[in-house]
N, C-alpha and C. Protein backbone atom coordinates (compact mmCIF):
# COMPACT_ATOMS: atom_id res chain seq x y z
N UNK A 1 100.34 89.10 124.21
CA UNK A 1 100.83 89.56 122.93
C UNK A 1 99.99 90.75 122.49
N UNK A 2 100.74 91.79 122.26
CA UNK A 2 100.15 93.16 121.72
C UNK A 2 99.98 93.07 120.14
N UNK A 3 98.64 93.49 119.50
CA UNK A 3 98.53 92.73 118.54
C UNK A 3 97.86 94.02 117.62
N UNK A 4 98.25 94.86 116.47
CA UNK A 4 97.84 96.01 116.01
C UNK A 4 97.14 95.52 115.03
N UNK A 5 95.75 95.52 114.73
CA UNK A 5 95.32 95.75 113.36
C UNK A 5 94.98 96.47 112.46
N UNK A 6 95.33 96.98 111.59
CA UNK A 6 95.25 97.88 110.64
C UNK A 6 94.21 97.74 109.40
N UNK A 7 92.73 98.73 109.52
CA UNK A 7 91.82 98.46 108.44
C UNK A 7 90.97 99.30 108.20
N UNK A 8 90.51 100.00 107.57
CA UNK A 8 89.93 101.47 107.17
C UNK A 8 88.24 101.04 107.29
N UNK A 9 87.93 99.65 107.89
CA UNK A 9 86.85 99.58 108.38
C UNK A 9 86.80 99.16 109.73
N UNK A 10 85.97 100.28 110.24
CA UNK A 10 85.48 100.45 111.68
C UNK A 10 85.27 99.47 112.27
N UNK A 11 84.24 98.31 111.73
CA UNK A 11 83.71 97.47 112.23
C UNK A 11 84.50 95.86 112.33
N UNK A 12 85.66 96.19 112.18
CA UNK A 12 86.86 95.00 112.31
C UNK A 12 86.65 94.80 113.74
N UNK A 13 86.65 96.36 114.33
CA UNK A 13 86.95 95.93 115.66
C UNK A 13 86.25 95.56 116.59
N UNK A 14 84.83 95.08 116.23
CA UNK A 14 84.15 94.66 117.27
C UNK A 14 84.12 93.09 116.86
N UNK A 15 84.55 92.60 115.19
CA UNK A 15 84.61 91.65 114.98
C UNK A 15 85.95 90.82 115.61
N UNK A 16 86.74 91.32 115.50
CA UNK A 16 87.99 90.98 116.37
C UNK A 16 87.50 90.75 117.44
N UNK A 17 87.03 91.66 118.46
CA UNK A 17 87.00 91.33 120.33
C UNK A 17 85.84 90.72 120.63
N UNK A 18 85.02 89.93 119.35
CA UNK A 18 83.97 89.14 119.51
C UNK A 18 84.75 87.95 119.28
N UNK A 19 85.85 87.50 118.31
CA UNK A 19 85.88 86.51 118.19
C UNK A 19 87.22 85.73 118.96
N UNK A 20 88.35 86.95 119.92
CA UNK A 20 88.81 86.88 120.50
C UNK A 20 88.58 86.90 121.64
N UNK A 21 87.32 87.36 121.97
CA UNK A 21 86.80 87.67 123.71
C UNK A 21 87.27 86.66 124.95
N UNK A 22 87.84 84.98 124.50
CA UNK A 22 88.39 84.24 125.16
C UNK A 22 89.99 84.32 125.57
N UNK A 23 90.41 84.96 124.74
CA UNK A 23 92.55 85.20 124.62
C UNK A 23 92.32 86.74 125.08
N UNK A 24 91.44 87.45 124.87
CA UNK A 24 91.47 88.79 125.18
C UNK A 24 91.21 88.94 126.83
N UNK A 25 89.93 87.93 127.37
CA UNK A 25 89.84 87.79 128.95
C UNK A 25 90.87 87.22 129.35
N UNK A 26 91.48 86.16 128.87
CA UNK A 26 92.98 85.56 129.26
C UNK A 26 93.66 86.02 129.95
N UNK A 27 93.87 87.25 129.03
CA UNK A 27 95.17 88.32 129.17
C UNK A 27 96.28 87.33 128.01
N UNK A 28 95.96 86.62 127.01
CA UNK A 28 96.91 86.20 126.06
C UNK A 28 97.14 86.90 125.12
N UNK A 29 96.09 87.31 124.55
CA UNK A 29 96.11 88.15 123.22
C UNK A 29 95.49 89.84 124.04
N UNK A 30 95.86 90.87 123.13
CA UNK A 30 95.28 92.37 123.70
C UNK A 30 95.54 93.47 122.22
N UNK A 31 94.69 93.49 121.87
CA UNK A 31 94.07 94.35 120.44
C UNK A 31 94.60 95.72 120.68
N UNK A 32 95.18 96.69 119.55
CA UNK A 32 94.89 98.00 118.93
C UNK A 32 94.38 98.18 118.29
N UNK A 33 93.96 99.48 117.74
CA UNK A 33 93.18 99.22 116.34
C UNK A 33 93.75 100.55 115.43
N UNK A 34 93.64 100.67 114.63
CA UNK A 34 94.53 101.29 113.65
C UNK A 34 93.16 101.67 112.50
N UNK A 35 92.78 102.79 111.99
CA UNK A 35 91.98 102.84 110.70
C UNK A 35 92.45 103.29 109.35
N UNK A 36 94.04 103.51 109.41
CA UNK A 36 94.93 103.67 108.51
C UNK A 36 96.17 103.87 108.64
N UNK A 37 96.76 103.95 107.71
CA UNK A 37 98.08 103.36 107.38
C UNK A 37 98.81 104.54 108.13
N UNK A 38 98.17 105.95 108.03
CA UNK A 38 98.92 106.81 108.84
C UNK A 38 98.73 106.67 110.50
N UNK A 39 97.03 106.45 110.73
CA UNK A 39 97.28 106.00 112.37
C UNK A 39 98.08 104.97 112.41
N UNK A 40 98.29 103.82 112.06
CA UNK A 40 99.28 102.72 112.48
C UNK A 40 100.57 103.40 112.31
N UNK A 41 100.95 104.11 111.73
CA UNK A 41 102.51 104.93 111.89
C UNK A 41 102.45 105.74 113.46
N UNK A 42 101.54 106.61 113.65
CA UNK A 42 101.26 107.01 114.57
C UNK A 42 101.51 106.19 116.34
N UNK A 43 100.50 105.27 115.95
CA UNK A 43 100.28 103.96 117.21
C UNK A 43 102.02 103.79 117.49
N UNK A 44 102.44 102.70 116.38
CA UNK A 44 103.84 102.74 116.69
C UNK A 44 104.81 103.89 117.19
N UNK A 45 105.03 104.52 116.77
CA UNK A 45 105.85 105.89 117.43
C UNK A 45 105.40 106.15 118.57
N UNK A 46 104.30 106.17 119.02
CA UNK A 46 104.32 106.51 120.30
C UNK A 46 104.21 105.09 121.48
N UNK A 47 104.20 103.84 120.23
CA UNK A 47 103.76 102.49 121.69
C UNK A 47 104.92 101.92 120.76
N UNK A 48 106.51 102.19 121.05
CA UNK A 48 107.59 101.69 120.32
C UNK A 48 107.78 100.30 121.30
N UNK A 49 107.85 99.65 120.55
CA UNK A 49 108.30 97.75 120.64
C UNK A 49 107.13 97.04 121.62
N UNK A 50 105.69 97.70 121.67
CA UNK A 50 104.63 97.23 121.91
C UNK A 50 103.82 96.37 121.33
N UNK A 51 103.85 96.62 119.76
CA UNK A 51 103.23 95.68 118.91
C UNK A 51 104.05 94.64 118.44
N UNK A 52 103.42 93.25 118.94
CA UNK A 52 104.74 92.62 118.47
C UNK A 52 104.07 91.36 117.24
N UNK A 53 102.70 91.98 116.91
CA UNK A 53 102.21 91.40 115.53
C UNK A 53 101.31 92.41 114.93
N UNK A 54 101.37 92.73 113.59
CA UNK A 54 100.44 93.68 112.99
C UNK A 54 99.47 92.60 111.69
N UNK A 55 98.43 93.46 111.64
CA UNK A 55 97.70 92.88 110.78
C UNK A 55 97.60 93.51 110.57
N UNK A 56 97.54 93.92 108.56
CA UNK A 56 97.28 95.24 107.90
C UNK A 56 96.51 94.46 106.56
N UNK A 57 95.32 95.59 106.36
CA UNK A 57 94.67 95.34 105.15
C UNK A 57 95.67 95.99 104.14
N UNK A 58 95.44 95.61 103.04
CA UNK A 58 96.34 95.79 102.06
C UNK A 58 95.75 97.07 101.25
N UNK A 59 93.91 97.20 100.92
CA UNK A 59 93.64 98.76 100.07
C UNK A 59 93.11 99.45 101.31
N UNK A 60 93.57 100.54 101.37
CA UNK A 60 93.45 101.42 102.07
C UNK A 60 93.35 102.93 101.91
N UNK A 61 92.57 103.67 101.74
CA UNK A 61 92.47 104.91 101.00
C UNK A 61 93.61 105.42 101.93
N UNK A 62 94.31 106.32 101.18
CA UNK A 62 95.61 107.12 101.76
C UNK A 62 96.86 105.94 101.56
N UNK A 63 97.37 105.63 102.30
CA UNK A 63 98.59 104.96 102.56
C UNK A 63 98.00 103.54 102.44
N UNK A 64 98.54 102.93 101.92
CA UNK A 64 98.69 101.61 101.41
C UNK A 64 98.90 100.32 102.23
N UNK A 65 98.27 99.59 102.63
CA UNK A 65 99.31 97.96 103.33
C UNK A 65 100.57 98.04 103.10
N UNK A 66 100.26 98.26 101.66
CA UNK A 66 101.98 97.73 101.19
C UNK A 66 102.96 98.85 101.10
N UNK A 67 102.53 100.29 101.27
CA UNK A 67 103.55 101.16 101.98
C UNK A 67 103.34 101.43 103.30
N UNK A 68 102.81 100.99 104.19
CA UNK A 68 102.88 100.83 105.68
C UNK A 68 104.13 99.70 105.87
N UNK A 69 103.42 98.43 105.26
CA UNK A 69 104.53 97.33 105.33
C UNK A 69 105.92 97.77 104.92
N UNK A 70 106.24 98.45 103.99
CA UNK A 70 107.47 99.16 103.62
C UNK A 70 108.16 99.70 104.87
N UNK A 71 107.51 100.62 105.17
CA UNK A 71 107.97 101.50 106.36
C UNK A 71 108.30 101.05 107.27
N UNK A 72 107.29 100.01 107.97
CA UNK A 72 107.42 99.13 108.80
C UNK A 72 109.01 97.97 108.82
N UNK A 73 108.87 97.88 107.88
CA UNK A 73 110.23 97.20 108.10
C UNK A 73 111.26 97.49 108.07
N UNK A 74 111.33 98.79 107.67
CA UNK A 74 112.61 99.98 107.24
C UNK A 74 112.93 100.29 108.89
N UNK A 75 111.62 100.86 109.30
CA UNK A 75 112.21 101.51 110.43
C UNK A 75 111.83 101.44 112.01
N UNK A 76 111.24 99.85 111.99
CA UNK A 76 110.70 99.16 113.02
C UNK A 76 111.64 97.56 113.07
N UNK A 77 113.10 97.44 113.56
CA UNK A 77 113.47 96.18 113.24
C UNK A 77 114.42 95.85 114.40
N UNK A 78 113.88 96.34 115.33
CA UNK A 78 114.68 96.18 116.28
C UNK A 78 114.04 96.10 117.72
N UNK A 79 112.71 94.83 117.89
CA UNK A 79 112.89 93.70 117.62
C UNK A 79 111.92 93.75 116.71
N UNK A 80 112.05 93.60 115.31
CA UNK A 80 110.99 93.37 114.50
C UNK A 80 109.80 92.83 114.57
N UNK A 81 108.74 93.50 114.63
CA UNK A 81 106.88 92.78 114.67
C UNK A 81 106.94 92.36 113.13
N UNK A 82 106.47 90.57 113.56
CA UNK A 82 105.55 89.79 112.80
C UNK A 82 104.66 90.84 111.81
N UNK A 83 104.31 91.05 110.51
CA UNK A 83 103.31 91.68 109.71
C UNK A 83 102.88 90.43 109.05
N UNK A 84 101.43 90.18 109.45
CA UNK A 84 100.53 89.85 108.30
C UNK A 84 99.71 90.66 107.59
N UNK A 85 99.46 90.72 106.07
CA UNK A 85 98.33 91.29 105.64
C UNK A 85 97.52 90.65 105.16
N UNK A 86 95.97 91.21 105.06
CA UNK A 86 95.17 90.81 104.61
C UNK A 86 94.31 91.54 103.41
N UNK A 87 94.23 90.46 102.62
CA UNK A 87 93.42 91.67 101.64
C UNK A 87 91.60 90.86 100.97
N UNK A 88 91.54 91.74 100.58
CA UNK A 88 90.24 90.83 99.68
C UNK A 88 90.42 90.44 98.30
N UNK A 89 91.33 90.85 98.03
CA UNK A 89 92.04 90.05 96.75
C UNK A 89 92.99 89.67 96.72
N UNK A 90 93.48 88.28 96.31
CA UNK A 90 94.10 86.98 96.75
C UNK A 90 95.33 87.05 95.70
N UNK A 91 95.40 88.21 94.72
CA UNK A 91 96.03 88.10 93.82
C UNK A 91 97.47 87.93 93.98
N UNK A 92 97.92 87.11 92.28
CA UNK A 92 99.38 87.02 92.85
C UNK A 92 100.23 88.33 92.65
N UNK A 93 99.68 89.42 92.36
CA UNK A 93 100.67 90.33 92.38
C UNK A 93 100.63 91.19 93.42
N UNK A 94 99.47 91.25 94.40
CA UNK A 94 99.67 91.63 95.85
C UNK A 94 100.17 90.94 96.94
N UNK A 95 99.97 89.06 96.60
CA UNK A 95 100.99 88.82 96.92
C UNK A 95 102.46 88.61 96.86
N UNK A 96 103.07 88.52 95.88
CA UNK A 96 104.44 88.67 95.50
C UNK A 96 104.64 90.28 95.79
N UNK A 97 104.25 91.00 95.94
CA UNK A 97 104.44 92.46 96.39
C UNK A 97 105.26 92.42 98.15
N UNK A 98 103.91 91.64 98.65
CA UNK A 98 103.39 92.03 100.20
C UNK A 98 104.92 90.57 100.58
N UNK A 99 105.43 89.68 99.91
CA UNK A 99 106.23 89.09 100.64
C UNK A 99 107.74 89.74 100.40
N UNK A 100 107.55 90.12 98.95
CA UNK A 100 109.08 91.16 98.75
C UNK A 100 109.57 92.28 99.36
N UNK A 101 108.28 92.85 100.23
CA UNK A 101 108.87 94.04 101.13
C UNK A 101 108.87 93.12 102.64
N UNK A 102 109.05 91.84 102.78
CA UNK A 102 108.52 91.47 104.26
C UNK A 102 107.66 90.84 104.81
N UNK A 103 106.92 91.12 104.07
CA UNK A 103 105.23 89.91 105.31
C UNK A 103 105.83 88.88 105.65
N UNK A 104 105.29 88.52 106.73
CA UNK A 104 105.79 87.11 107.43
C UNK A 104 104.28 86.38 107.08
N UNK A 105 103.29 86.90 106.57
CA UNK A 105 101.99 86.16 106.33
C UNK A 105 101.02 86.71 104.94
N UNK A 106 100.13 86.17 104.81
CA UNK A 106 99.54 86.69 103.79
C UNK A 106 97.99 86.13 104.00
N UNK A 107 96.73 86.72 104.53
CA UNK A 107 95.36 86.48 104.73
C UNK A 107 94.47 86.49 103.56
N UNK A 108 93.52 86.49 103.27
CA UNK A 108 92.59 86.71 102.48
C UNK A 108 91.06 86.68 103.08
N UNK A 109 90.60 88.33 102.72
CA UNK A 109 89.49 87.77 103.38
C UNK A 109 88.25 87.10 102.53
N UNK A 110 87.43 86.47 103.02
CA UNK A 110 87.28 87.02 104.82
C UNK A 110 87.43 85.86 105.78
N UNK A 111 88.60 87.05 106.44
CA UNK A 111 89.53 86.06 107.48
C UNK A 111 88.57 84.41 107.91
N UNK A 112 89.59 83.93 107.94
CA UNK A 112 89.24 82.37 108.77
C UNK A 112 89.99 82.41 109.97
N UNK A 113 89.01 83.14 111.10
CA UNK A 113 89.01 83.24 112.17
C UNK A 113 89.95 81.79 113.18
N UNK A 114 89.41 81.02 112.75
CA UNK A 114 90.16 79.51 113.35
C UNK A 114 91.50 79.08 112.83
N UNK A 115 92.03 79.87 111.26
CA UNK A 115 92.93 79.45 110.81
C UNK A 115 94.11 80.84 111.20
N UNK A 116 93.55 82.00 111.69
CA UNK A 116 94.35 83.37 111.99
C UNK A 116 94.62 82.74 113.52
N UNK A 117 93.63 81.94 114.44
CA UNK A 117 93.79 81.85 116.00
C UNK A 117 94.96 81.24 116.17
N UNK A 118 95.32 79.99 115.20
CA UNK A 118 96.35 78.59 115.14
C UNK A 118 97.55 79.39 114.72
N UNK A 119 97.57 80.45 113.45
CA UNK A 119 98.62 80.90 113.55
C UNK A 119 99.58 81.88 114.57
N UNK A 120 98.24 82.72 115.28
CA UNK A 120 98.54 83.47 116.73
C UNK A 120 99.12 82.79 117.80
N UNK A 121 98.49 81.06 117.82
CA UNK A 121 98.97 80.57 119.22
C UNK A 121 99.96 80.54 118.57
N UNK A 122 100.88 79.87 117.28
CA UNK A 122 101.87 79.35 116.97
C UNK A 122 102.90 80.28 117.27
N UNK A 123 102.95 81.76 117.07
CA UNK A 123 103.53 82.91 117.26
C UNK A 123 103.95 82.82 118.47
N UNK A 124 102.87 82.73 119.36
CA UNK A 124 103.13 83.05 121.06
C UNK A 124 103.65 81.66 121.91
């Protein structure tokens, strides 16, 4: 499973392939990484129906979670990728936002690594 995450901090990504390093040697799970809302537009257009789960932080200087997620579902739906986001605030108006354009999930960080893995196997 090709798996994009989207987060304007750098250091996601060594936290990711530390805590995946078992699904990642697998060959079950296999990471992108995205540092904003415009590279994740980017990634997609050029790796079309590759990602078939995104994880997007929700504040993001420039483009937004929740106008990535927009876009994303406008003009990525054929076969539509899974979007979860994650944010650091749990609120209900980012979430009632983030499920009215689409999310199939909603995180909070900071992630619970064991409770994001259960929902990944469940996916795959």
């Amino acid at each position: 499973m090709k798996i994009l995450v989207v987060d304007d901090e750098t250091d996601v990504r060594v936290l990711f392939e530390q805590r995946f390093r078992k699904e990642i040697k697998n060959g079950e799970m296999d990471f992108a990484f995205a540092y904003s809302g415009e590279d994740a537009l980017v990634f997609l257009g050029n790796h079309k129906h590759e990602a078939v789960l995104i994880l997007s932080d929700i504040n993001m200087p420039g483009m937004s979670g929740l106008d990535l997620l927009k876009h994303i579902k406008q003009k990525y739906n054929q076969p539509p990728p899974v979007v979860m986001m994650i944010t650091a605030y749990g609120d209900k108006e980012n979430f009632d936002t983030a499920m009215r354009l689409g999310a199939d999930d909603f995180l909070t960080k900071p992630v619970e690594f064991d409770v994001l893995k259960q929902k990944l196997k469940a996916i795959l």
